[in-house]
N, C-alpha and C. Protein backbone atom coordinates (compact mmCIF):
# COMPACT_ATOMS: atom_id res chain seq x y z
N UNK A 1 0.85 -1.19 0.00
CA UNK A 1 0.00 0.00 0.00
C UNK A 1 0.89 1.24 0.00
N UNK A 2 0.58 2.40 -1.04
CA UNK A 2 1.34 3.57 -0.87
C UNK A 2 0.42 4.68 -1.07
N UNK A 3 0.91 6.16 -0.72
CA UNK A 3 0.27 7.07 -0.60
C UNK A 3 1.24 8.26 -1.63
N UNK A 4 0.43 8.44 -2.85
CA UNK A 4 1.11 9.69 -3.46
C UNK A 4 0.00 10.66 -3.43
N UNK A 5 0.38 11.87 -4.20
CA UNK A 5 -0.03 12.86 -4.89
C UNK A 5 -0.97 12.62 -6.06
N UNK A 6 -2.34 13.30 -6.20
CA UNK A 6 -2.61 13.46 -7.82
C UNK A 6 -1.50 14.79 -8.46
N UNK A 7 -1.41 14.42 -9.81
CA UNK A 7 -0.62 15.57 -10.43
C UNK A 7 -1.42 16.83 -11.36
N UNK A 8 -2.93 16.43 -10.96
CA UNK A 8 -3.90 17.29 -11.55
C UNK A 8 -3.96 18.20 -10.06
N UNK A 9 -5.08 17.90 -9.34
CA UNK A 9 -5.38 18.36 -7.77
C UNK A 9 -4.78 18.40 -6.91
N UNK A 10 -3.79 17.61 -6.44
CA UNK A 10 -2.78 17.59 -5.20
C UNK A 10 -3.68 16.68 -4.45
N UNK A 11 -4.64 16.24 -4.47
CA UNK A 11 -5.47 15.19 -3.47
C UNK A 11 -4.72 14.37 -3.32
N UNK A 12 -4.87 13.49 -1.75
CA UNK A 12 -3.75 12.21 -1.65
C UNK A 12 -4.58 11.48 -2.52
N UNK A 13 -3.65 10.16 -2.82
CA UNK A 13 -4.32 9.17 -3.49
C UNK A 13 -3.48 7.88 -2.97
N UNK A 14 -4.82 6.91 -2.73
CA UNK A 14 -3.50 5.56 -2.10
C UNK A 14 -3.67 4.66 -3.03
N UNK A 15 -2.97 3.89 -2.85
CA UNK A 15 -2.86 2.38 -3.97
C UNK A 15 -2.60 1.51 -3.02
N UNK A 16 -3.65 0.54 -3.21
CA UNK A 16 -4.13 -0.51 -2.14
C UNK A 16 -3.51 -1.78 -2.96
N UNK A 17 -3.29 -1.81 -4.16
CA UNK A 17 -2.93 -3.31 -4.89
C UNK A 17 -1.55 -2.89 -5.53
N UNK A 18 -1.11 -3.41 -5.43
CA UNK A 18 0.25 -3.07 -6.13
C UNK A 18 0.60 -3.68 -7.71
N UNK A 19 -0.15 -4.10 -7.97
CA UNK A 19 -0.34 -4.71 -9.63
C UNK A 19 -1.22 -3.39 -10.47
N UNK A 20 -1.83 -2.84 -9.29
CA UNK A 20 -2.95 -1.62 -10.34
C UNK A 20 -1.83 -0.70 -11.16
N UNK A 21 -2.31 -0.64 -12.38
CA UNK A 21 -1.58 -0.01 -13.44
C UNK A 21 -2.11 0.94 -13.78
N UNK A 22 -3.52 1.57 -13.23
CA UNK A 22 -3.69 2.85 -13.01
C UNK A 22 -4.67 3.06 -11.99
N UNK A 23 -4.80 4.17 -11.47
CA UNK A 23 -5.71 5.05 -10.44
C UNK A 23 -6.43 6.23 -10.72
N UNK A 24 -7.50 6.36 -10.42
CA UNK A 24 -8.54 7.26 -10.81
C UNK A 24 -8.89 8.25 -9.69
N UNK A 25 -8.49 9.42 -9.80
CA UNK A 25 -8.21 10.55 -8.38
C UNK A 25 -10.15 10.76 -8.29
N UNK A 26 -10.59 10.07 -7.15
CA UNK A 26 -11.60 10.76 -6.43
C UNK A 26 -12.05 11.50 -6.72
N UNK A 27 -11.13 12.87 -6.24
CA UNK A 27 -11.78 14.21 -6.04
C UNK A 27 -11.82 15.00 -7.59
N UNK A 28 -10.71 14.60 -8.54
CA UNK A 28 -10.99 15.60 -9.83
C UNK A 28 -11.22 14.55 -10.87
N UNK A 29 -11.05 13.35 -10.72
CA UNK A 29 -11.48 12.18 -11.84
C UNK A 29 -10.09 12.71 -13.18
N UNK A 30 -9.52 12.51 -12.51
CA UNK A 30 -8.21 12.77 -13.24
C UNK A 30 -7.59 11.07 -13.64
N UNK A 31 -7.25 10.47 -14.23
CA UNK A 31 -6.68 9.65 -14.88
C UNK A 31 -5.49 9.31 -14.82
N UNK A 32 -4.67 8.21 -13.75
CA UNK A 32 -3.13 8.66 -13.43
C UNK A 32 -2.77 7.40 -13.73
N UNK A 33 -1.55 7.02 -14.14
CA UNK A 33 -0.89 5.78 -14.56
C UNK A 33 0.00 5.42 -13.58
N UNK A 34 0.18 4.54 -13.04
CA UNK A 34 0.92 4.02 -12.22
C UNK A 34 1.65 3.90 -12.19
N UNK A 35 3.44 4.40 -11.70
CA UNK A 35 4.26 3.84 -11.98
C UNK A 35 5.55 3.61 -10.87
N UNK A 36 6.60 3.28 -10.65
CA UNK A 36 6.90 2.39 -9.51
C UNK A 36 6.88 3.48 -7.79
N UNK A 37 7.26 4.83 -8.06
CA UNK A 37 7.21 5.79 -7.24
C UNK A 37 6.55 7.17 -7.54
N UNK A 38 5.51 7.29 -8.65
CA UNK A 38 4.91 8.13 -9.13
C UNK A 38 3.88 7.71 -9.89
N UNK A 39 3.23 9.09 -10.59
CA UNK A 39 1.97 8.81 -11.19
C UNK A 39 2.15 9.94 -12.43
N UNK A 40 1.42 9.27 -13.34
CA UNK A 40 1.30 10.39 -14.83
C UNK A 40 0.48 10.47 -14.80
N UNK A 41 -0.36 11.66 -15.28
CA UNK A 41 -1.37 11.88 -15.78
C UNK A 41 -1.71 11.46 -17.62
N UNK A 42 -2.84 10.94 -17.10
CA UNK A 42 -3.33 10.21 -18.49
C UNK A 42 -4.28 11.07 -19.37
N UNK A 43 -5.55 12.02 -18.12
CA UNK A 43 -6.37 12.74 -19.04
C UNK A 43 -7.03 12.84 -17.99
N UNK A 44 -8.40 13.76 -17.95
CA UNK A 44 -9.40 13.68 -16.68
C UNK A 44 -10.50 13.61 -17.67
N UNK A 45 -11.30 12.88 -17.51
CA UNK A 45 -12.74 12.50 -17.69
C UNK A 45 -13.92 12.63 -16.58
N UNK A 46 -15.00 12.41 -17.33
CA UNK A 46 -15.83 12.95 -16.53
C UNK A 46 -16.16 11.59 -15.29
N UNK A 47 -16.84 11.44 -14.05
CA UNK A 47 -16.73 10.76 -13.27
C UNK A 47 -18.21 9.71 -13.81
N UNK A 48 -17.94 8.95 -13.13
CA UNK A 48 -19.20 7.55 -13.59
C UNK A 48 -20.50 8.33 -12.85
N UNK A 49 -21.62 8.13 -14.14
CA UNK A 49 -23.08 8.47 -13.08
C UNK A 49 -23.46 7.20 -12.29
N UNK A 50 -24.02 7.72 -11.13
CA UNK A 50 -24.68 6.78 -9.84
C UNK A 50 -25.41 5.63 -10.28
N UNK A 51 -25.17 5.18 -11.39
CA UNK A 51 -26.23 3.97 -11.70
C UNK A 51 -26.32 2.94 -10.18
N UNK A 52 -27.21 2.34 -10.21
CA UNK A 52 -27.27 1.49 -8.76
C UNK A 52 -26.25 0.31 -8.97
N UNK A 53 -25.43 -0.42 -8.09
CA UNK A 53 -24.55 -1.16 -8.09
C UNK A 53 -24.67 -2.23 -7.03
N UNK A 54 -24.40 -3.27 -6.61
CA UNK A 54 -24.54 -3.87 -5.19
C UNK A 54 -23.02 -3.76 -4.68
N UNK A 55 -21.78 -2.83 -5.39
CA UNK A 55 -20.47 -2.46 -5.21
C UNK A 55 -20.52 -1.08 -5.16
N UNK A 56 -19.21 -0.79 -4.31
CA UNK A 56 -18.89 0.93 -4.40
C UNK A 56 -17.50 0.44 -4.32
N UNK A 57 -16.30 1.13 -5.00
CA UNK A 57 -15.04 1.29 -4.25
C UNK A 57 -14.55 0.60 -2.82
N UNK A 58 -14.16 -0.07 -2.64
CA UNK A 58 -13.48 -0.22 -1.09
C UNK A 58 -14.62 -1.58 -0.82
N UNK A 59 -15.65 -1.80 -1.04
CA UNK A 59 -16.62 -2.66 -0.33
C UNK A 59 -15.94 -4.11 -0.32
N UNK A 60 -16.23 -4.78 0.63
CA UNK A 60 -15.74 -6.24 1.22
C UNK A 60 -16.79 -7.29 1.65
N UNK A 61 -16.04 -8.54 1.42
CA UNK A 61 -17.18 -9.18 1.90
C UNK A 61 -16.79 -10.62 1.56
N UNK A 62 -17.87 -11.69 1.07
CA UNK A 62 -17.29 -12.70 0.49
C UNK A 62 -17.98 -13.21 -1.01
N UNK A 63 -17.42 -13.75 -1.83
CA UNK A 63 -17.89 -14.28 -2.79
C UNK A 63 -17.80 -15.72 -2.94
N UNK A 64 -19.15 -16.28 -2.95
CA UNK A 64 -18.67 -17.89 -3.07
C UNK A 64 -17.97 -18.41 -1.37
N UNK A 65 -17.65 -17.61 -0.75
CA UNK A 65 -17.09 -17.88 0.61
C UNK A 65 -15.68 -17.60 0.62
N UNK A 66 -15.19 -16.53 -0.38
CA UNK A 66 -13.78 -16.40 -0.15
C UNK A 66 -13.75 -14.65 -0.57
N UNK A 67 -12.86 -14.24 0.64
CA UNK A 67 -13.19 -12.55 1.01
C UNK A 67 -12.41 -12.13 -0.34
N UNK A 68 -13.19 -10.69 -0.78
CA UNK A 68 -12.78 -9.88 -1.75
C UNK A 68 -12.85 -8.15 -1.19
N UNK A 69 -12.21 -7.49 -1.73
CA UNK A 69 -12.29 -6.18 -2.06
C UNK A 69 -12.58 -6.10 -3.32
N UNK A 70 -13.92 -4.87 -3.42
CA UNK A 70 -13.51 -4.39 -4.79
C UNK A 70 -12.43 -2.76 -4.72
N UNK A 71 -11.58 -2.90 -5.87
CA UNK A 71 -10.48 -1.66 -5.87
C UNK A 71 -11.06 -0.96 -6.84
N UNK A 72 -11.78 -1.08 -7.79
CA UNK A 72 -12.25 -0.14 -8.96
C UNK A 72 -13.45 -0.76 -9.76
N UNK A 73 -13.50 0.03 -11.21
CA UNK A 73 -14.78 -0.51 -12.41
C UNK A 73 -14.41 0.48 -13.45
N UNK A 74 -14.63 -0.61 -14.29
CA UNK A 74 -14.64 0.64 -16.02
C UNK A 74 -15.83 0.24 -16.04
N UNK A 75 -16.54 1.34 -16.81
CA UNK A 75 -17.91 1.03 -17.17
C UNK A 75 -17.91 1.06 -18.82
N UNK A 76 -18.64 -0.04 -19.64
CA UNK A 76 -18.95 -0.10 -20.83
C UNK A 76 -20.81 -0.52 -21.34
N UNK A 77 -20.49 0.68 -22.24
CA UNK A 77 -21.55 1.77 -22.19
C UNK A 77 -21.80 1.41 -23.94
N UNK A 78 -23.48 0.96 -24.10
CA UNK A 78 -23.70 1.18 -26.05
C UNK A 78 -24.64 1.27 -25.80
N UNK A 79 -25.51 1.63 -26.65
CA UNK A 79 -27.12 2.02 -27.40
C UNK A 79 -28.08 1.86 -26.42
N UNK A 80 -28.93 2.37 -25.35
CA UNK A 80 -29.52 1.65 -24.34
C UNK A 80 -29.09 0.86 -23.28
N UNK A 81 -27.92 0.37 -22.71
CA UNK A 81 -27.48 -0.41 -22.00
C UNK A 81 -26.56 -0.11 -21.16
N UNK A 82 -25.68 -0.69 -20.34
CA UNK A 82 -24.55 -0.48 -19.72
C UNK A 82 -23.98 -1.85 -19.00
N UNK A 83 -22.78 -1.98 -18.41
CA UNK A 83 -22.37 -2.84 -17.98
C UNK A 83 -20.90 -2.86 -17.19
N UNK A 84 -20.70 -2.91 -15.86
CA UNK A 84 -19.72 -2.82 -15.42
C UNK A 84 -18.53 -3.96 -14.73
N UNK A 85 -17.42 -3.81 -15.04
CA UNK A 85 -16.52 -4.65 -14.47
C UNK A 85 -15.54 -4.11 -13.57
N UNK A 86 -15.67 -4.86 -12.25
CA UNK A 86 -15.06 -4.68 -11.13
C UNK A 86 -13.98 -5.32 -11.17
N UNK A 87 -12.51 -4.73 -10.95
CA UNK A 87 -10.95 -4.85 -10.73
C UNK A 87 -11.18 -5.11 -8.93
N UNK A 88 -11.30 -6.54 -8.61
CA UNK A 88 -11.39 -7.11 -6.93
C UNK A 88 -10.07 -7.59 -6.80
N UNK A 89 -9.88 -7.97 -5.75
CA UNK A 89 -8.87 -8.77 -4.65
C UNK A 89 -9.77 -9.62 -4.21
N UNK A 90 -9.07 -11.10 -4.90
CA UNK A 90 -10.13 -11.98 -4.51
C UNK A 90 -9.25 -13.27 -3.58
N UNK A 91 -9.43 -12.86 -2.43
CA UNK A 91 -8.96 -13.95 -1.55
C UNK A 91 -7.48 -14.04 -1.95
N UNK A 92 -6.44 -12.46 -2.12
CA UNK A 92 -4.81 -12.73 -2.48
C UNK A 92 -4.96 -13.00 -4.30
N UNK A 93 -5.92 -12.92 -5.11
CA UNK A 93 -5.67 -12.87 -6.79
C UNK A 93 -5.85 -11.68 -6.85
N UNK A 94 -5.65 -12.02 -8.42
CA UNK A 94 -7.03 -10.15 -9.52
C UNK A 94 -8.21 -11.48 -9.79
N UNK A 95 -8.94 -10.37 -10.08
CA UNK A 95 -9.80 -10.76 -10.42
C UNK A 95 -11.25 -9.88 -10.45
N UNK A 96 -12.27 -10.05 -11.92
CA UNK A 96 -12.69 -9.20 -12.47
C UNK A 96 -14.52 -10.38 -12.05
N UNK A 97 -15.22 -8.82 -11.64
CA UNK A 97 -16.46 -9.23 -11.24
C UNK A 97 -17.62 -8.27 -12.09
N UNK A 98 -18.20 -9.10 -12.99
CA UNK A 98 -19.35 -8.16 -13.75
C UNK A 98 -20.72 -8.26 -13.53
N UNK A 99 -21.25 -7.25 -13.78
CA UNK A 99 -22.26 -6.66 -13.09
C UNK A 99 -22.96 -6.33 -14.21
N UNK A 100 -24.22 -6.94 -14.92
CA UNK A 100 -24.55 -6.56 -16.17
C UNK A 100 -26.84 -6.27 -16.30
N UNK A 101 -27.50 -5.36 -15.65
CA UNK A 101 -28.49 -5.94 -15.57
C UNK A 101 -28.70 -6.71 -14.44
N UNK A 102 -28.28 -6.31 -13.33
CA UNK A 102 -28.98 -7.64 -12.60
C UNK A 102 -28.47 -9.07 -12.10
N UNK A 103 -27.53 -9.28 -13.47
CA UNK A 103 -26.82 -10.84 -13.67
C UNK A 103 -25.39 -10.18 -13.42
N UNK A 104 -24.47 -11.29 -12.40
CA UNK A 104 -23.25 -11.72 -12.20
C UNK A 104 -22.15 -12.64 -12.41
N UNK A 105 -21.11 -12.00 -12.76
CA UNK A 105 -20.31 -13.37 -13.53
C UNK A 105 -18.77 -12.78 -12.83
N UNK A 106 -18.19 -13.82 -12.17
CA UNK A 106 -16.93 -13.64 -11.60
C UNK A 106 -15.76 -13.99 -12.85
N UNK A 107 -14.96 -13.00 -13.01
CA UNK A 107 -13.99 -13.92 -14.16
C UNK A 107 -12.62 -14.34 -13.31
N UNK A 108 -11.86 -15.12 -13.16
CA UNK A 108 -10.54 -15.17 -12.44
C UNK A 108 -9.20 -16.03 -12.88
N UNK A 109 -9.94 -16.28 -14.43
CA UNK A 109 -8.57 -16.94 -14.97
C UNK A 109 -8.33 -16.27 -16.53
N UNK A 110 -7.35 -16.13 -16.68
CA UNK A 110 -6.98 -15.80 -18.23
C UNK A 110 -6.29 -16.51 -19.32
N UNK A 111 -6.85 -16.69 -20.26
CA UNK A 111 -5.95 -17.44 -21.44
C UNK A 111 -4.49 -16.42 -21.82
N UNK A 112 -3.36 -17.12 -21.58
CA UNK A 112 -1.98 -16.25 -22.48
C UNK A 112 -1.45 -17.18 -23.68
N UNK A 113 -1.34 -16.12 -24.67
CA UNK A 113 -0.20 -16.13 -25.20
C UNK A 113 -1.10 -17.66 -26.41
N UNK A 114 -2.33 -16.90 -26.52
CA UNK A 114 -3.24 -17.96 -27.50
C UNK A 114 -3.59 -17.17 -28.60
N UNK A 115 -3.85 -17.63 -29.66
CA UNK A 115 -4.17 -17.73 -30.90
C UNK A 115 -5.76 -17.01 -30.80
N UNK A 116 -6.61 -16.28 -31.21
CA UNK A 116 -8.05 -15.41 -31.29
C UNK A 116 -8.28 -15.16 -32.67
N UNK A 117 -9.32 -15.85 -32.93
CA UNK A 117 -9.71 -15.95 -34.20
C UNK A 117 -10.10 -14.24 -34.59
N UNK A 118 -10.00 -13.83 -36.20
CA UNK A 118 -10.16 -12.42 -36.22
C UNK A 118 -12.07 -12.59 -35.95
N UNK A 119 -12.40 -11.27 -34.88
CA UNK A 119 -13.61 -11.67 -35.21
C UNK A 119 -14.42 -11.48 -35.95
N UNK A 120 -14.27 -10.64 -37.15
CA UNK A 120 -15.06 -10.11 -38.35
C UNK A 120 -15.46 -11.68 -38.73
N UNK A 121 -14.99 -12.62 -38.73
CA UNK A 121 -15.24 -14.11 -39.23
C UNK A 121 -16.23 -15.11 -38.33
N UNK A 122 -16.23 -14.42 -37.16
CA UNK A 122 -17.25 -14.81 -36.06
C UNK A 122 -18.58 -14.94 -36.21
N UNK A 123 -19.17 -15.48 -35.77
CA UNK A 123 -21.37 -15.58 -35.52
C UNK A 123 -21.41 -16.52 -34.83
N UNK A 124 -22.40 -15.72 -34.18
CA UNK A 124 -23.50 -16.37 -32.84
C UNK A 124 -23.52 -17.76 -32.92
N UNK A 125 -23.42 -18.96 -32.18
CA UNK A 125 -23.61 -20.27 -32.41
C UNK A 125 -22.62 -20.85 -33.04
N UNK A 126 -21.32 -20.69 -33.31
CA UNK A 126 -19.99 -21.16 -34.00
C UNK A 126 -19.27 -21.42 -32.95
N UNK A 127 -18.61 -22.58 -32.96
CA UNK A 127 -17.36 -23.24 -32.04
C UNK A 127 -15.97 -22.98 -32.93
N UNK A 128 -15.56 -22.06 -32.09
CA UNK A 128 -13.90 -22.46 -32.25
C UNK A 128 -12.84 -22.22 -31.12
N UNK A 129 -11.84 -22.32 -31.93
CA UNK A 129 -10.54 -22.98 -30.91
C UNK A 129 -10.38 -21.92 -30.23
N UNK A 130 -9.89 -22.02 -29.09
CA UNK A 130 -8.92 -21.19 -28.27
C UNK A 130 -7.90 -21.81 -27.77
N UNK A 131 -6.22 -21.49 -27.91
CA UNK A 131 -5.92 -22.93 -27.13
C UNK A 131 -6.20 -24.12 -27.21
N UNK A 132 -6.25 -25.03 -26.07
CA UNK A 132 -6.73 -26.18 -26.01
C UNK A 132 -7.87 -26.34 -25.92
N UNK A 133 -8.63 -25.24 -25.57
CA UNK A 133 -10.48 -25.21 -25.46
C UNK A 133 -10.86 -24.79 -26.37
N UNK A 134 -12.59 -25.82 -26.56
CA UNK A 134 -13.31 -25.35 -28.05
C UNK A 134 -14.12 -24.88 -27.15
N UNK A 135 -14.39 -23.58 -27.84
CA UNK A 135 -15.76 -22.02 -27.44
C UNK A 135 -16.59 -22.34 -28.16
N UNK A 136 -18.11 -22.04 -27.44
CA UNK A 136 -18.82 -21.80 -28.26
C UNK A 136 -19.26 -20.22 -28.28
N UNK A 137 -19.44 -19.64 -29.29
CA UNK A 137 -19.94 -18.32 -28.76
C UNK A 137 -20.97 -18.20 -29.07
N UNK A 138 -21.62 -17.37 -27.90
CA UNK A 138 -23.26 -17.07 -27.49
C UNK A 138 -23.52 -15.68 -27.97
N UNK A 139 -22.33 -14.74 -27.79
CA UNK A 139 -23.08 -13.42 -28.67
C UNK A 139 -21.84 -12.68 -28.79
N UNK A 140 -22.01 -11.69 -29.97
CA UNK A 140 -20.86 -10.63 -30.70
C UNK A 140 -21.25 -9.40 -30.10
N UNK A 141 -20.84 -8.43 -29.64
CA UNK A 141 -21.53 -6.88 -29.99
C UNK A 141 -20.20 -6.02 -29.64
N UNK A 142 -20.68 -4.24 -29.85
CA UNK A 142 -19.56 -3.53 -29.41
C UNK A 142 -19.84 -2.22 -28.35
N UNK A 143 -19.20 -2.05 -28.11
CA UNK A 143 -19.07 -1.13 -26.66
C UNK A 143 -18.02 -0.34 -26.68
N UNK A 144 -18.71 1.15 -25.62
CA UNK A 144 -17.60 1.52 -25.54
C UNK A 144 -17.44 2.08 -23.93
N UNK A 145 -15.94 1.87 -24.02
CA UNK A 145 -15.59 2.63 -22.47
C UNK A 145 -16.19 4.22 -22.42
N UNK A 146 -16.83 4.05 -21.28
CA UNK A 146 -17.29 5.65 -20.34
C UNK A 146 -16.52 5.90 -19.35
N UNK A 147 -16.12 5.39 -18.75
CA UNK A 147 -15.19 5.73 -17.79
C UNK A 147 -14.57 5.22 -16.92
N UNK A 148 -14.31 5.76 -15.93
CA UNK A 148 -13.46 4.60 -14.61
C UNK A 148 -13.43 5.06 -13.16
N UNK A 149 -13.53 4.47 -11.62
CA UNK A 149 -12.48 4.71 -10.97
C UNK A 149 -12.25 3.82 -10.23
N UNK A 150 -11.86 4.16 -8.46
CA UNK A 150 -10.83 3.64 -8.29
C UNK A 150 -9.34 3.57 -8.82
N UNK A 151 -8.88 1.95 -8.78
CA UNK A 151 -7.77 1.13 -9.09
C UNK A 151 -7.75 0.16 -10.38
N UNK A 152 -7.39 -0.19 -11.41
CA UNK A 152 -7.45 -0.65 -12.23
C UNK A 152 -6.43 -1.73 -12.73
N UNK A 153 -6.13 -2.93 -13.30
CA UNK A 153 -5.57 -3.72 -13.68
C UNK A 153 -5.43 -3.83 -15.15
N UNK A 154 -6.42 -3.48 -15.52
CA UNK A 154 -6.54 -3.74 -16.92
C UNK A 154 -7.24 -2.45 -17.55
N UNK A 155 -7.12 -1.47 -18.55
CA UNK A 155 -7.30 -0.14 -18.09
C UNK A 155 -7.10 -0.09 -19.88
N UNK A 156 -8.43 0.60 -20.38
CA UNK A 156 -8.73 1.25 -21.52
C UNK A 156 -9.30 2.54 -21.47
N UNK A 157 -8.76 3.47 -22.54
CA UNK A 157 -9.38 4.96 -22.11
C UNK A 157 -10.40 5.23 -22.55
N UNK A 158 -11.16 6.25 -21.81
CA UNK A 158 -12.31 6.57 -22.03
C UNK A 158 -12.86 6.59 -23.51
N UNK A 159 -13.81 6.22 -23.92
CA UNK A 159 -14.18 6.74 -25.73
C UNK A 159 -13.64 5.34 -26.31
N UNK A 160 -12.71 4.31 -25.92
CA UNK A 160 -12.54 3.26 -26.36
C UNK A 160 -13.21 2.33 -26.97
N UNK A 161 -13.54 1.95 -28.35
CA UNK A 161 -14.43 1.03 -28.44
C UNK A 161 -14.04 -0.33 -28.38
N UNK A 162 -14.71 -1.42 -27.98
CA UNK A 162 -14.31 -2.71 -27.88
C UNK A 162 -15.54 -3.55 -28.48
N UNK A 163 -14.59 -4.91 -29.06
CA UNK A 163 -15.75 -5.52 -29.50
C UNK A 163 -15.80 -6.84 -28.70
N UNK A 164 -17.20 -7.56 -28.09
CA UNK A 164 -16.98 -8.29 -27.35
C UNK A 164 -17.42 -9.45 -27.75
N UNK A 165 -16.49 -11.14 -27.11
CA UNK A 165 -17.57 -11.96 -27.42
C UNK A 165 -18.18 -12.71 -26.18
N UNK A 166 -18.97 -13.00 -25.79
CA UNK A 166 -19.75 -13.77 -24.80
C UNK A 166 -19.70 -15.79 -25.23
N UNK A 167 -18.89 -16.54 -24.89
CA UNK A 167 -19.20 -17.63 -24.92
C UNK A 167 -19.10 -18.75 -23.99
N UNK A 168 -19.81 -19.69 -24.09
CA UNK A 168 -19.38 -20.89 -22.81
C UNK A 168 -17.98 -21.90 -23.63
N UNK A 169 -17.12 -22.91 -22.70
CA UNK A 169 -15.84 -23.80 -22.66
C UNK A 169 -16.17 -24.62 -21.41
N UNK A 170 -16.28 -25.81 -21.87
CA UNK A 170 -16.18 -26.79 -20.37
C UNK A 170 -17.27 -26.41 -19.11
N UNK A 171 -18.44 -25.72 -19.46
CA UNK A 171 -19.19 -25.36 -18.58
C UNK A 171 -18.71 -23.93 -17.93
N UNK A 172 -17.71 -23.28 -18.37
CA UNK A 172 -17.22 -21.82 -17.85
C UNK A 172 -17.88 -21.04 -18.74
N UNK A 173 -18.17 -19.58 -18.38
CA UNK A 173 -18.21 -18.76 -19.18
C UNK A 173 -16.43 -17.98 -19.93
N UNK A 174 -16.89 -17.60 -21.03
CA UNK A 174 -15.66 -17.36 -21.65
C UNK A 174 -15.99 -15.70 -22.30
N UNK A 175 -14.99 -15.00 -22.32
CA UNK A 175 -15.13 -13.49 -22.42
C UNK A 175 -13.88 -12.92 -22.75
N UNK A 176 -14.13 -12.51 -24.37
CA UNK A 176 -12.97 -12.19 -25.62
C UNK A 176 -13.36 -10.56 -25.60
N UNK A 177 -11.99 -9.87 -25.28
CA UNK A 177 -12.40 -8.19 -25.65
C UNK A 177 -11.65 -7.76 -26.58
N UNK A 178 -11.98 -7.41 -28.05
CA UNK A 178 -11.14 -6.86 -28.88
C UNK A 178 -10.71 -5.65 -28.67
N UNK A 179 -9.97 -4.68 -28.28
CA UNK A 179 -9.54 -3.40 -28.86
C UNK A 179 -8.60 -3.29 -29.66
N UNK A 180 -8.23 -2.04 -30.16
CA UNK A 180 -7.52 -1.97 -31.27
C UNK A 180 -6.16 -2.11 -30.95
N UNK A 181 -5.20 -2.14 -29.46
CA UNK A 181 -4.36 -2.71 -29.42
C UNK A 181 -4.18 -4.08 -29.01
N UNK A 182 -5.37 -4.57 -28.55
CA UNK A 182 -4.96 -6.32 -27.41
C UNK A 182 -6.06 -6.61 -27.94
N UNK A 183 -6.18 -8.32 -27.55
CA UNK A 183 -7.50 -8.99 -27.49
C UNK A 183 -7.02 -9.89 -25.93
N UNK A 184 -8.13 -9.65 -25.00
CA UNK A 184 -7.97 -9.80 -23.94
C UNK A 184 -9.01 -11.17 -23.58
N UNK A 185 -8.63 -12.38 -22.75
CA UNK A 185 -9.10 -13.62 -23.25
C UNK A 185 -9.55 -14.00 -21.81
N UNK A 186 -10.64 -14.22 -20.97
CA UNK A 186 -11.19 -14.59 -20.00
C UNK A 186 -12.01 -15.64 -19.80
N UNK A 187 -11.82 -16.88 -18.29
CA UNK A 187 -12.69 -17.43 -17.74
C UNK A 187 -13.19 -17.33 -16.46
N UNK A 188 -14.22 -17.88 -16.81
CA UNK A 188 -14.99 -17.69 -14.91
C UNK A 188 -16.52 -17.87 -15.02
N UNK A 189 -17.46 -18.08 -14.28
CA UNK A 189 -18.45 -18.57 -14.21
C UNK A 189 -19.95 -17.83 -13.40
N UNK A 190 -20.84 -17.91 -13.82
CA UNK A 190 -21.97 -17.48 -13.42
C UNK A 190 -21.95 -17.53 -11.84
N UNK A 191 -23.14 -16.04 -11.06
CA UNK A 191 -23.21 -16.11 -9.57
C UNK A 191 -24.38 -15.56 -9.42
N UNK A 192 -25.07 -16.22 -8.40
CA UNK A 192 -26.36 -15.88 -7.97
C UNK A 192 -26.11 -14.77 -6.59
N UNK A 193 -27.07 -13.91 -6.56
CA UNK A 193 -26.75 -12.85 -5.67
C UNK A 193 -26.46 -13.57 -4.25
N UNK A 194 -27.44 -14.50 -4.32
CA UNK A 194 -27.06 -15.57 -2.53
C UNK A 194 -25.00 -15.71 -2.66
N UNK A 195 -24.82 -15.73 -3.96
CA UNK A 195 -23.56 -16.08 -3.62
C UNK A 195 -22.44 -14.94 -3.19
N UNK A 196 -22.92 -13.83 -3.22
CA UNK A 196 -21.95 -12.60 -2.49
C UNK A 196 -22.81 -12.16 -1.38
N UNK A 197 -21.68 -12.02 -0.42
CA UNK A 197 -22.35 -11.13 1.12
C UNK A 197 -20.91 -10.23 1.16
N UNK A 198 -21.92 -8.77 1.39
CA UNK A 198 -21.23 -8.21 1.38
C UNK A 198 -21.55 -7.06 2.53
N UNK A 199 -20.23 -7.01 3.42
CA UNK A 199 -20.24 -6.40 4.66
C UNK A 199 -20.98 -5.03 4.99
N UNK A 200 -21.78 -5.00 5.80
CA UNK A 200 -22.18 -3.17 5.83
C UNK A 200 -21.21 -2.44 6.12
């Protein structure tokens, strides 16, 4: 845990995870990059609206029966909708908790250093490879980043568009994010609200 400066406001700002690769200043929603004894400024954007959440920043508790913090959320935002993913501490991992409508899906493992089909070649109901696992994918669409705060692990800027795919592997859910520099490759599995308690 450390305590710097924003380089927009002067507000303290702490860093609770030491893997977060960026931080989002509170008080001016300033945009800072992490780096081993300092912070850059990335840009300031505007701050996330209050949509209702069963998370805020800092909240604790357990998932499944093993304690988490959440440290942050980017929110991705298209036509009518929204959907957010939480950057947690899950029992000593990372690990990413989404919040979409109502429905919950913990992600906590990642595919590296695999092969991603381009997805312009993709549709709904098609199996293919990843690795050693065959996907099926359940749905295509695109999104874009609105914003952020907190702490972040995995960190796209605001206005970002991404294209996503939604599919099941071995009974996991599976979750492909294109942007225009990475394609980012996720597993992890469905949660019923009984399955998080989370501390007052």
């Amino acid at each position: 845990m450390s305590s710097l400066q924003c380089t927009s406001c002067g507000a303290p700002v702490e860093i609770v995870n030491r893997f977060s690769k960026v931080i989002v200043c509170n008080y001016c929603g300033t945009h800072l990059k992490v780096k081993e004894n300092s912070l850059d400024e990335m840009g300031r954007y505007p701050k996330l609206a209050d949509y209702p959440s069963i998370f805020r920043v800092g909240s604790k508790g357990t998932i499944l029966g093993r304690p988490f913090r959440a440290l942050g959320r980017m929110r991705y935002k298209s036509q009518g909708w929204h959907y957010d993913e939480w950057f947690i501490d899950y029992d000593g991992d990372s690990a990413w908790f989404c919040e979409d409508d109502g429905t919950y899906t913990i992600y906590f493992d990642m595919f590296e250093a695999v092969e991603v089909p381009d997805v312009n070649s993709l549709k709904a109901g098609q199996n293919i490879e990843i690795g050693d696992k065959r996907v099926m994918v359940k749905e295509i669409g695109t999104a874009k980043i609105e914003s952020g705060e907190g702490e972040l692990l995995y960190y796209l800027e605001p206005g970002t568009e991404v294209t996503f795919i939604d599919g099941v592997a071995e009974g996991k859910k599976v979750s492909i994010e294109y942007s225009e520099n990475e394609v980012e490759v996720f597993t992890g599995r469905p949660l019923l609200r009984r399955d998080i308690a989370i501390e007052e």
